[in-house]
N, C-alpha and C. Protein backbone atom coordinates (compact mmCIF):
# COMPACT_ATOMS: atom_id res chain seq x y z
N UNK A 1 -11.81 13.00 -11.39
CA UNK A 1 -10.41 12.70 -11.41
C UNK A 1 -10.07 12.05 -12.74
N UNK A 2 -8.99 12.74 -13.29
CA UNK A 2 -8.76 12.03 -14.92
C UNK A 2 -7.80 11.02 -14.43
N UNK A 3 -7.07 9.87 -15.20
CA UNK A 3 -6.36 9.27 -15.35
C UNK A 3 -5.61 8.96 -16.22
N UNK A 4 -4.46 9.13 -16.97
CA UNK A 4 -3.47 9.28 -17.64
C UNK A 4 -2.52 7.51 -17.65
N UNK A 5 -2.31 6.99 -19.03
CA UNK A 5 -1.41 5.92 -18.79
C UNK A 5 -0.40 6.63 -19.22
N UNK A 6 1.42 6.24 -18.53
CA UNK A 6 1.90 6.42 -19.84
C UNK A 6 3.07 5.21 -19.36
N UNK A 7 4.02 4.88 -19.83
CA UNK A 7 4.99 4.05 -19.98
C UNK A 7 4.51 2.38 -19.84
N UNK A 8 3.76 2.19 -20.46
CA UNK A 8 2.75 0.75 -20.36
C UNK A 8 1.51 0.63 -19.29
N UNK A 9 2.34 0.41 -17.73
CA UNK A 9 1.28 0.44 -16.91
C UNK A 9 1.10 1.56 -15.72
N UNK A 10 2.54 2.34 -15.78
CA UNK A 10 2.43 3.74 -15.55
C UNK A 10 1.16 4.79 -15.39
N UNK A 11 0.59 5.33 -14.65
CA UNK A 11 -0.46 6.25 -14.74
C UNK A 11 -0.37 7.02 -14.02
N UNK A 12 -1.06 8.71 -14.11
CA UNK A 12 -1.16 10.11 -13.46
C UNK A 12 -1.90 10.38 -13.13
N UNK A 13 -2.23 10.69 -11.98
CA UNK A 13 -3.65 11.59 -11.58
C UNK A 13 -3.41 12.93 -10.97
N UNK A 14 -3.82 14.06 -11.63
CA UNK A 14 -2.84 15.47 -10.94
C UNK A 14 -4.75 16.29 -10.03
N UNK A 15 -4.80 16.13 -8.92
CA UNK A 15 -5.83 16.69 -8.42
C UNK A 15 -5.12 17.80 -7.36
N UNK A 16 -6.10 18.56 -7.40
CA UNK A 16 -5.53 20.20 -6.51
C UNK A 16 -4.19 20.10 -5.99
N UNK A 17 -3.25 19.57 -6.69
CA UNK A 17 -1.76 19.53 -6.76
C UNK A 17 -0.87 18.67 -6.22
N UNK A 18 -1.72 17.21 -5.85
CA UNK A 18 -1.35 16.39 -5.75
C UNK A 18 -1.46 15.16 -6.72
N UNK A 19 -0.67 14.57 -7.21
CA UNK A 19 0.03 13.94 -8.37
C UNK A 19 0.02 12.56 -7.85
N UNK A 20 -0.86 11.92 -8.52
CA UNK A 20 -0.74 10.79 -7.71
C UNK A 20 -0.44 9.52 -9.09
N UNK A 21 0.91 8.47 -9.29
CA UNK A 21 1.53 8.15 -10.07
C UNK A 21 1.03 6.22 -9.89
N UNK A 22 1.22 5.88 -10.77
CA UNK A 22 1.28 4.07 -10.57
C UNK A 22 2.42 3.86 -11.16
N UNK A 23 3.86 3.45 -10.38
CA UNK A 23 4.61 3.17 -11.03
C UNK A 23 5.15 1.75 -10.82
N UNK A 24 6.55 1.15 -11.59
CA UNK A 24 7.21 -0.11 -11.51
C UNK A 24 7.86 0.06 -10.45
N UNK A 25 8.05 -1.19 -9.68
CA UNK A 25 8.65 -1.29 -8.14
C UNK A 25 10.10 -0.59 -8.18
N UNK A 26 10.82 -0.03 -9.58
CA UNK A 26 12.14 -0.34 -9.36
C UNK A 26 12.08 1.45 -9.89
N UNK A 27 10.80 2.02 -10.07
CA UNK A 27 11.17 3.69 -10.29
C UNK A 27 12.32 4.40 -8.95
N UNK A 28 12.94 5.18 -9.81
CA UNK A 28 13.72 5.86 -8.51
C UNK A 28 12.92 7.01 -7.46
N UNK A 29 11.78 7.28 -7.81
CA UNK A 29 10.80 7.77 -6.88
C UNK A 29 10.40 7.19 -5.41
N UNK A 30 10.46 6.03 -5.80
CA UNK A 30 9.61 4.76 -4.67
C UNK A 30 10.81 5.06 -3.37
N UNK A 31 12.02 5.35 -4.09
CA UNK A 31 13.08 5.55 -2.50
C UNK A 31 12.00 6.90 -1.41
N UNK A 32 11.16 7.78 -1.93
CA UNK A 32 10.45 8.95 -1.02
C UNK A 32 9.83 8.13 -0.20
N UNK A 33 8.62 6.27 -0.78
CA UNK A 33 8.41 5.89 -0.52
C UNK A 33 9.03 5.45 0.77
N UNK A 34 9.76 4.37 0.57
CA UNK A 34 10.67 3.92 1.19
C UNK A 34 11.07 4.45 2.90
N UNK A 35 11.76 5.97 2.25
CA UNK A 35 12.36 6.36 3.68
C UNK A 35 11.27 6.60 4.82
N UNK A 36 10.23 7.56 3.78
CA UNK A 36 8.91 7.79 4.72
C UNK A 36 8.63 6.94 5.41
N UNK A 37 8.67 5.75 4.95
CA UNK A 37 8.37 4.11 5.71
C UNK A 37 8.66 4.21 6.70
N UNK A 38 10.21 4.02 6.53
CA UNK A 38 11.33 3.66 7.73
C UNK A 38 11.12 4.60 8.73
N UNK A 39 11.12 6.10 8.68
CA UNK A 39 11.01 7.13 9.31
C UNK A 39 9.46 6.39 10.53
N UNK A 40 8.61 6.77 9.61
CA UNK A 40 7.19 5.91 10.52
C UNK A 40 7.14 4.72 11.58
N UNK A 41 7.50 3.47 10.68
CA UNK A 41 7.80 2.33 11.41
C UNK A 41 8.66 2.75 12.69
N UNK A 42 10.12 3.30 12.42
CA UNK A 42 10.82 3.48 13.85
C UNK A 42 10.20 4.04 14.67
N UNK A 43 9.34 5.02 14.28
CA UNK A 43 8.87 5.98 15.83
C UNK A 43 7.70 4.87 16.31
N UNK A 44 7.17 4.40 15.23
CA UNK A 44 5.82 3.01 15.98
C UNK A 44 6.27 2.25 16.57
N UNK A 45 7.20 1.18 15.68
CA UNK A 45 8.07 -0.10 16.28
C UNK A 45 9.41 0.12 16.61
N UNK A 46 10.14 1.08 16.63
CA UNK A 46 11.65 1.18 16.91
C UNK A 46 12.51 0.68 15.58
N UNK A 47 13.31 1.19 16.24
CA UNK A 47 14.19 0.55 14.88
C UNK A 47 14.22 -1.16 14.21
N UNK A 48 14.21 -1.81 15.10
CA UNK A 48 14.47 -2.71 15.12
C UNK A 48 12.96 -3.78 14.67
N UNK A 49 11.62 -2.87 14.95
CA UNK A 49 10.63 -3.69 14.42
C UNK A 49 10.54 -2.74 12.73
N UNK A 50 11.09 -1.67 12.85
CA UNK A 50 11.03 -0.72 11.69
C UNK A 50 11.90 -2.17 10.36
N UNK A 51 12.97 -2.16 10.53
CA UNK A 51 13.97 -2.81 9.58
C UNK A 51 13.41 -4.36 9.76
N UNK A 52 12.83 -4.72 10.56
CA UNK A 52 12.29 -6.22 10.63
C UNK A 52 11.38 -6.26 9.46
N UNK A 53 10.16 -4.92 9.41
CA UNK A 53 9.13 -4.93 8.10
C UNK A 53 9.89 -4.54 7.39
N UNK A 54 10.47 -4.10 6.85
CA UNK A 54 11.21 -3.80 5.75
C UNK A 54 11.84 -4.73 5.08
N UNK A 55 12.40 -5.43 5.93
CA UNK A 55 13.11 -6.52 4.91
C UNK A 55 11.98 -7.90 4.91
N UNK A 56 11.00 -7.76 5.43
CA UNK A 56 10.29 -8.81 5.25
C UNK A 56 9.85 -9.05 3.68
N UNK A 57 9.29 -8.02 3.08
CA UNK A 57 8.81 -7.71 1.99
C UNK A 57 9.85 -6.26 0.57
N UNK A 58 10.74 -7.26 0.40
CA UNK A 58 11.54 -6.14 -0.24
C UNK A 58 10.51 -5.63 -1.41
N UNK A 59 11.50 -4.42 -1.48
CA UNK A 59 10.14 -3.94 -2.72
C UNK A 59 10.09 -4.76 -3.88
N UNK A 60 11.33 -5.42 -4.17
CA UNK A 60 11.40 -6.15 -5.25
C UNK A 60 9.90 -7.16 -4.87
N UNK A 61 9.26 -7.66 -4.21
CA UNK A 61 7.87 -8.36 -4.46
C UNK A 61 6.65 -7.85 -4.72
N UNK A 62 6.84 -6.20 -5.15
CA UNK A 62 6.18 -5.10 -5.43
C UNK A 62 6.51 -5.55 -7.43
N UNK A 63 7.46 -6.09 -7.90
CA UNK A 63 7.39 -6.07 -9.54
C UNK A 63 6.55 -6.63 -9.75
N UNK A 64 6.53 -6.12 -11.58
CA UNK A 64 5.32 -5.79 -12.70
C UNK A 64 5.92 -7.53 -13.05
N UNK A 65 5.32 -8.65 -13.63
CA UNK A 65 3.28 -7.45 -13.81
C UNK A 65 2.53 -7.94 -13.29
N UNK A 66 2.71 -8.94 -12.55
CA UNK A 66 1.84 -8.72 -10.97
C UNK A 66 1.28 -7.73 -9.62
N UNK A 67 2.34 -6.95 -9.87
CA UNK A 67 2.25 -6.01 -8.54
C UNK A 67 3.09 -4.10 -9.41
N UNK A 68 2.23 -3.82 -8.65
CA UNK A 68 2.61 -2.04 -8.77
C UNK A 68 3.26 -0.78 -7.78
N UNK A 69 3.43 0.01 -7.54
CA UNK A 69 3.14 1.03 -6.51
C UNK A 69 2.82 2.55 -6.91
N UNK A 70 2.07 3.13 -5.85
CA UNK A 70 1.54 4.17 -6.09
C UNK A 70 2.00 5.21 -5.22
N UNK A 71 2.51 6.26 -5.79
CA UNK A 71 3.16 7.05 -5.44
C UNK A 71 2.39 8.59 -5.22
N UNK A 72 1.85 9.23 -4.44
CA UNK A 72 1.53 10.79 -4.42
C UNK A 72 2.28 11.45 -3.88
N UNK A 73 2.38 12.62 -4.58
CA UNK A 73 3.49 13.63 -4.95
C UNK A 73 2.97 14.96 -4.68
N UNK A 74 3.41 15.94 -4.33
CA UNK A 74 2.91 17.79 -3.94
C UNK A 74 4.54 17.94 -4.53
N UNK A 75 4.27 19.27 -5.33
CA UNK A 75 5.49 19.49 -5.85
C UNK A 75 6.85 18.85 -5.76
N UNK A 76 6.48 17.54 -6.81
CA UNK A 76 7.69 16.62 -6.33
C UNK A 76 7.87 15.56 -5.49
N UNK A 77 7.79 15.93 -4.30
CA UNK A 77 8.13 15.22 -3.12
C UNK A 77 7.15 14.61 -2.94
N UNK A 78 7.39 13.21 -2.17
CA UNK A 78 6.36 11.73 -2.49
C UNK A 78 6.00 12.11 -1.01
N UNK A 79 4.33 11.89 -0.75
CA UNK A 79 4.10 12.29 0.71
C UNK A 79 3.22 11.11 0.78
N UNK A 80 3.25 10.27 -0.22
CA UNK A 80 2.04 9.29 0.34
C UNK A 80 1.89 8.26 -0.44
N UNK A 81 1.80 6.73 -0.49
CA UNK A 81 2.05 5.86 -0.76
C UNK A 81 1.35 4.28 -0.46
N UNK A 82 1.88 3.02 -1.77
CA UNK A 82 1.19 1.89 -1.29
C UNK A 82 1.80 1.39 -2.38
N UNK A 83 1.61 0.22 -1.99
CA UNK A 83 2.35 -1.20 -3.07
C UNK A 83 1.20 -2.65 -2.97
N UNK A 84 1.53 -2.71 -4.14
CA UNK A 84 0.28 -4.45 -4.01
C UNK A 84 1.30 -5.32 -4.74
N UNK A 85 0.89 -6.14 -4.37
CA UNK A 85 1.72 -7.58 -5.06
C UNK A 85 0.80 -9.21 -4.75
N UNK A 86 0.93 -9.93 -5.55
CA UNK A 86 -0.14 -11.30 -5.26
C UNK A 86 -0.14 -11.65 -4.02
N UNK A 87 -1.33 -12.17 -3.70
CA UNK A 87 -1.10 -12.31 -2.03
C UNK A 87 -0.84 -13.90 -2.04
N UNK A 88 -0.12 -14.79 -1.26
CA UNK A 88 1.24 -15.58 -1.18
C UNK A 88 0.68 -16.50 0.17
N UNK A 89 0.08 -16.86 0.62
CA UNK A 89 -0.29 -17.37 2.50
C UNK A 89 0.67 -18.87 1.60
N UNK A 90 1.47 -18.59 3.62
CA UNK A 90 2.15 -20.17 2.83
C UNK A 90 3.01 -20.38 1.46
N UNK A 91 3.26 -18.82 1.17
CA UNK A 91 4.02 -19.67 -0.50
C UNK A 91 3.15 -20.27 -1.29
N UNK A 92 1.25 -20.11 -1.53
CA UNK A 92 1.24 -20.34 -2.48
C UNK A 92 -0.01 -19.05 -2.84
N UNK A 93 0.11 -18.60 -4.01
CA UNK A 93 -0.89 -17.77 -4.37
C UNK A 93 -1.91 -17.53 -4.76
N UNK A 94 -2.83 -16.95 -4.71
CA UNK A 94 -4.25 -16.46 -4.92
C UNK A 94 -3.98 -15.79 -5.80
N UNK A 95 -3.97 -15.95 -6.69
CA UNK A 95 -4.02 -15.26 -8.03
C UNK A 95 -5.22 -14.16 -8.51
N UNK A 96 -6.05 -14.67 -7.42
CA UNK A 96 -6.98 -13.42 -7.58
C UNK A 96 -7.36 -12.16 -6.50
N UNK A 97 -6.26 -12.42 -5.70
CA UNK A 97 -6.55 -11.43 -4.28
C UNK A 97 -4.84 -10.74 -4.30
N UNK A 98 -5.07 -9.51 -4.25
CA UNK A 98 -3.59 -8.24 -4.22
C UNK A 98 -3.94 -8.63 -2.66
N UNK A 99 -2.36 -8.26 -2.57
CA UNK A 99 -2.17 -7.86 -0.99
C UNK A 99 -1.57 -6.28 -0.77
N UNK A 100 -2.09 -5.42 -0.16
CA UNK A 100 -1.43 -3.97 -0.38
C UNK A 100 -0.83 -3.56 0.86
N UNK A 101 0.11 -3.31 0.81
CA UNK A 101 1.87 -2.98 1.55
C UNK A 101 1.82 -1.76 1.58
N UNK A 102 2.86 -1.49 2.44
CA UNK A 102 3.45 0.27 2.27
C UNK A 102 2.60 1.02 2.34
N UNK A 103 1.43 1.01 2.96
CA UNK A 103 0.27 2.15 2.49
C UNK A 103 1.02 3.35 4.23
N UNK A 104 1.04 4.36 3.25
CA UNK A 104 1.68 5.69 4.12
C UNK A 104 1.79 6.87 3.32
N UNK A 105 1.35 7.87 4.78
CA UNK A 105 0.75 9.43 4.29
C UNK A 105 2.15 9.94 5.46
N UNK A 106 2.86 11.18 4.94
CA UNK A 106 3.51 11.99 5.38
C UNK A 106 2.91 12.11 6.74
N UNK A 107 3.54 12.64 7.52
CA UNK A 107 2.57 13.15 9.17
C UNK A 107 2.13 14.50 8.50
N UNK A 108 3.15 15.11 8.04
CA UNK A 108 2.98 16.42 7.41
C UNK A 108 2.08 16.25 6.72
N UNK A 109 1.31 15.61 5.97
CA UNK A 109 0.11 16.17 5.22
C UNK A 109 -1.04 15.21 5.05
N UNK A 110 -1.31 14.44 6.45
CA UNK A 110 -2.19 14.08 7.01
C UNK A 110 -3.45 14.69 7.27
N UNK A 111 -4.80 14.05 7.60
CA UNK A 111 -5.85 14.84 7.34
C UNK A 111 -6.26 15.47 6.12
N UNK A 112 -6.02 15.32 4.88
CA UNK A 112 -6.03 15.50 3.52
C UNK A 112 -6.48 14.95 2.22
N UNK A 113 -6.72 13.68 2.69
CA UNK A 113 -8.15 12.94 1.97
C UNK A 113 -6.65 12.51 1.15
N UNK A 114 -4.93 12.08 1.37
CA UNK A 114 -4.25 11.29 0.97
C UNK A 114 -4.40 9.85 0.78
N UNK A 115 -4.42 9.17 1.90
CA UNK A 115 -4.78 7.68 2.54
C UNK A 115 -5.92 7.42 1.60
N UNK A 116 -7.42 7.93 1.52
CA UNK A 116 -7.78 7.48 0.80
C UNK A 116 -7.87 7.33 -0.59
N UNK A 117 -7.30 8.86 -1.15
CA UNK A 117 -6.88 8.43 -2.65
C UNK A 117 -6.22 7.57 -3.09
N UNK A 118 -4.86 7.26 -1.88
CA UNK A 118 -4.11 6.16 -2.58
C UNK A 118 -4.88 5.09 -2.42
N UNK A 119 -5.63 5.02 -1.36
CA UNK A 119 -6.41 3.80 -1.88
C UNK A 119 -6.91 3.06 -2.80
N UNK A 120 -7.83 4.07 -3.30
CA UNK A 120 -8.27 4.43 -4.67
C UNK A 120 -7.63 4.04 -6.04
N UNK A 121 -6.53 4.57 -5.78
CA UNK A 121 -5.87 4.47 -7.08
C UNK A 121 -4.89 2.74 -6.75
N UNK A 122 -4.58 2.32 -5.48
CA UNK A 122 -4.59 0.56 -5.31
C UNK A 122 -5.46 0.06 -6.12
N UNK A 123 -6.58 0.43 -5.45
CA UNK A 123 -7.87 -0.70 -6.04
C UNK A 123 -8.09 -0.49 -7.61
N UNK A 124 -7.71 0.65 -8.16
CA UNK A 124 -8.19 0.57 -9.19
C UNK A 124 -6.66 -0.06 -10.04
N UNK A 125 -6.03 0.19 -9.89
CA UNK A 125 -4.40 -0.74 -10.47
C UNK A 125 -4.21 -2.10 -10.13
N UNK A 126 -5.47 -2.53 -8.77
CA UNK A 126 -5.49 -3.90 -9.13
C UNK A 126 -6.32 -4.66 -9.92
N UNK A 127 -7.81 -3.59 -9.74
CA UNK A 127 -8.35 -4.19 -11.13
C UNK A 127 -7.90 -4.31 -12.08
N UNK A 128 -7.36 -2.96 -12.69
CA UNK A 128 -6.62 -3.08 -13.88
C UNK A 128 -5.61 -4.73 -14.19
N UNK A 129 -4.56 -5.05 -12.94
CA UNK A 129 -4.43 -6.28 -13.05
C UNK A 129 -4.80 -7.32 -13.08
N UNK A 130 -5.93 -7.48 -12.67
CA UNK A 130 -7.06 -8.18 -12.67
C UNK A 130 -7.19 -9.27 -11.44
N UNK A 131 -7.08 -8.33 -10.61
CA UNK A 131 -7.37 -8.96 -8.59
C UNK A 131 -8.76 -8.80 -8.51
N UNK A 132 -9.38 -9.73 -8.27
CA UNK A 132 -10.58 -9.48 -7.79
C UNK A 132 -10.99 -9.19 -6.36
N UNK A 133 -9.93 -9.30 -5.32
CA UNK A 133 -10.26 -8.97 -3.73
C UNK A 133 -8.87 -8.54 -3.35
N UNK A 134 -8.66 -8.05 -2.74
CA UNK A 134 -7.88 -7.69 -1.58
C UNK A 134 -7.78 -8.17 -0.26
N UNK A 135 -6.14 -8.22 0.27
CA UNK A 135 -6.31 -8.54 1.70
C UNK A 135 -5.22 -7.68 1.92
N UNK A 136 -5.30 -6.77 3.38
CA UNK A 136 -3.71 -6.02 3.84
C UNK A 136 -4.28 -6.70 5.18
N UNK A 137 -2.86 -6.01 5.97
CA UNK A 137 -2.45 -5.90 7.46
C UNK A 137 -2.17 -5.19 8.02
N UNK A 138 -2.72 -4.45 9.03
CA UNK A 138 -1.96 -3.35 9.42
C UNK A 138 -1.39 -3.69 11.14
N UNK A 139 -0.51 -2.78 11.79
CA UNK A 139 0.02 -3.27 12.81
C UNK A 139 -0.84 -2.34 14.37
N UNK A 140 -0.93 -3.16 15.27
CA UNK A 140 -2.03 -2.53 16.65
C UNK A 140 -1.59 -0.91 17.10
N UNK A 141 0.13 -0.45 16.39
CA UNK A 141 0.34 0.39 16.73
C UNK A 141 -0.45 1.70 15.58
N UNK A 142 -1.14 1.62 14.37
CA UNK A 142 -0.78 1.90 13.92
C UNK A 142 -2.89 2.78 13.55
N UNK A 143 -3.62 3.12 15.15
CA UNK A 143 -4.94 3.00 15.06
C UNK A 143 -5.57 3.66 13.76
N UNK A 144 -4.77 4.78 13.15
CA UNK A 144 -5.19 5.83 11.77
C UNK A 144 -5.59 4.78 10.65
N UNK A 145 -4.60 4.13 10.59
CA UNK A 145 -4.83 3.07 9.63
C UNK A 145 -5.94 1.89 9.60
N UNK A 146 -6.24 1.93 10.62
CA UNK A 146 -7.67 1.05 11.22
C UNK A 146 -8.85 1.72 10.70
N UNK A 147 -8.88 2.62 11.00
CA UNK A 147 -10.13 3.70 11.10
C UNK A 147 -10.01 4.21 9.69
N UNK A 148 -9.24 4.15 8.83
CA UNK A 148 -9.25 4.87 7.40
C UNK A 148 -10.13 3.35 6.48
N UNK A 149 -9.24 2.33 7.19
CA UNK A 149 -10.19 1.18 6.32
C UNK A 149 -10.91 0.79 6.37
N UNK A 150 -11.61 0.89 7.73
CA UNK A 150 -13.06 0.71 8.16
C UNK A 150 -13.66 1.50 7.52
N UNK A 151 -13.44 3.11 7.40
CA UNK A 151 -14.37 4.26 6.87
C UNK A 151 -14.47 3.72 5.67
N UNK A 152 -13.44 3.28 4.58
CA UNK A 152 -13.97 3.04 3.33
C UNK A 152 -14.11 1.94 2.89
N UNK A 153 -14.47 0.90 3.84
CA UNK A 153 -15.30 -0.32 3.54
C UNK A 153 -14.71 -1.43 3.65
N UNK A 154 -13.23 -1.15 3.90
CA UNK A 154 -12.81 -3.03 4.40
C UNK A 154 -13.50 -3.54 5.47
N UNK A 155 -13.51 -4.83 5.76
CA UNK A 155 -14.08 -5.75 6.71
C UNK A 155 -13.06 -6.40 7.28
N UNK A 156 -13.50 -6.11 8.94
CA UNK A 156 -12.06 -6.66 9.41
C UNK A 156 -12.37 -8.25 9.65
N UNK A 157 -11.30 -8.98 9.33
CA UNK A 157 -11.15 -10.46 8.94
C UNK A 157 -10.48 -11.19 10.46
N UNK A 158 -11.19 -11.85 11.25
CA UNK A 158 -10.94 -12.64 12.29
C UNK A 158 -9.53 -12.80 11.69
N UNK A 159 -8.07 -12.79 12.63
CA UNK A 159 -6.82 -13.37 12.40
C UNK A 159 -6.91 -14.59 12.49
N UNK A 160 -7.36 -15.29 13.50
CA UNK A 160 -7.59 -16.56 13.62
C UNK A 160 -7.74 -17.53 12.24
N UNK A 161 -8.68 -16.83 11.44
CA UNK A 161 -8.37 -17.58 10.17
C UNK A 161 -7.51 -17.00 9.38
N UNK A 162 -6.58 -16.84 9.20
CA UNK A 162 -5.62 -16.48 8.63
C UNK A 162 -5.23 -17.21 8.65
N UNK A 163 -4.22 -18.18 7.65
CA UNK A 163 -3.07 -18.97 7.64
C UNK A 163 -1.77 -18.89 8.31
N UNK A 164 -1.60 -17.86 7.58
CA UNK A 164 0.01 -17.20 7.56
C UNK A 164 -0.08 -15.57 7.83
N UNK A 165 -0.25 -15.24 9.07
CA UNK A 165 -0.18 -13.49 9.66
C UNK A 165 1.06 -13.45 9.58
N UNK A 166 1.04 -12.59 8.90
CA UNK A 166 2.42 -11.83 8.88
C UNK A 166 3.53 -11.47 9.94
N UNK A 167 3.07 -11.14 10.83
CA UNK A 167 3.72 -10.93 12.22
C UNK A 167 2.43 -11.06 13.16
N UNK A 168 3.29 -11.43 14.41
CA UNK A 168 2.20 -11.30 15.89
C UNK A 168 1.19 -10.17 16.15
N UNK A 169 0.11 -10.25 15.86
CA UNK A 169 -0.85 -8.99 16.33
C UNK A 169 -1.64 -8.42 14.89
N UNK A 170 -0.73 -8.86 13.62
CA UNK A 170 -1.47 -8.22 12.66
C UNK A 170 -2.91 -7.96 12.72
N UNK A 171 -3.65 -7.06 12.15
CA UNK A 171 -4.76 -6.73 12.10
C UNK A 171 -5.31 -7.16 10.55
N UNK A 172 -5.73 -7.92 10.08
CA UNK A 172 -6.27 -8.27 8.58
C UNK A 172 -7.44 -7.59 8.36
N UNK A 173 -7.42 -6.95 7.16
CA UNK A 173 -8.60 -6.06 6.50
C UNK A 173 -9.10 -7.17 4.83
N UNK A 174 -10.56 -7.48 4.22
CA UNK A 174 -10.44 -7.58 3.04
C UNK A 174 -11.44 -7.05 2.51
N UNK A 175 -11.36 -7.21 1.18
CA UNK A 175 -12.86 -6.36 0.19
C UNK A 175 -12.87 -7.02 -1.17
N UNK A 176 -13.52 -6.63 -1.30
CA UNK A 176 -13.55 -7.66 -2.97
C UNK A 176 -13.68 -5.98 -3.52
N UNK A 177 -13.19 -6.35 -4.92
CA UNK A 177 -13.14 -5.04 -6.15
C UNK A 177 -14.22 -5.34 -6.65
């Protein structure tokens, strides 16, 4: 897989025709992001837990140059996605641990080795920023996402120690880069 910078921290990866981008929180692409979200969340949590995550974390806590997002693309259209930004417990930060958001694959083109590229290209845009670990969350509804991070090596993290879970039930994953 090659990797391409271009617009400072911008980067391309074009594999069997999926295009997979690192862009600034505020590209007009990230809206494919976005809706795909909303679309997902409602059928998991309803509307109402859908727009609850959403505004928890506007994308604006996705800006440079702390935080990125990664965008994959099939002719154009964004089918798969993730955002990191400093991870925050309590309002204060770890300056050395990303927290990664938004991670979502189309239903449509699921089963496709998506989920984990974007992974991939997270971890490697947070090295590039220079995170040395990771922590996400994912929600009990949400088992694909369990099983994708287990397969590629997160460790699931007792909630109990967690400070600050994000919402009731979160599931915490971490890894060091």
């Amino acid at each position: 897989m090659t990797r391409t910078r271009t617009e400072g921290a911008a980067g391309a990866t074009d594999t069997a025709g999926v295009r997979v981008h690192t862009v600034r929180h505020d590209d007009p692409r990230v809206r494919g992001l976005l809706d795909g979200l909303l679309e997902e969340y409602t059928e998991r949590y309803g509307a109402e837990g859908a727009a609850a995550e959403l505004s928890r974390y506007p994308i604006s806590e996705f800006a440079a140059p702390h935080g990125r997002v990664v965008l994959a693309e099939i002719g154009g259209e964004v089918v798969a996605g993730g955002a990191l930004r400093p991870y925050r417990p309590r309002g204060a930060e770890r300056p050395d641990t990303a927290e990664f958001k938004r991670i979502w694959t189309s239903a449509r083109h699921r089963r496709r080795g998506l989920g984990r590229t974007v992974m991939a290209a997270l971890e490697d845009t947070a090295r590039d920023l220079g995170y040395r670990g990771v922590i996400l969350f994912t929600g009990p509804n949400q088992p694909e996402a369990v099983a994708l991070y287990e397969r590629i090596g997160y460790r699931w993290t007792d909630p109990a120690a967690i400070d600050d879970l994000p919402y009731p039930r979160a599931i915490p994953f971490e890894r060091s880069l």
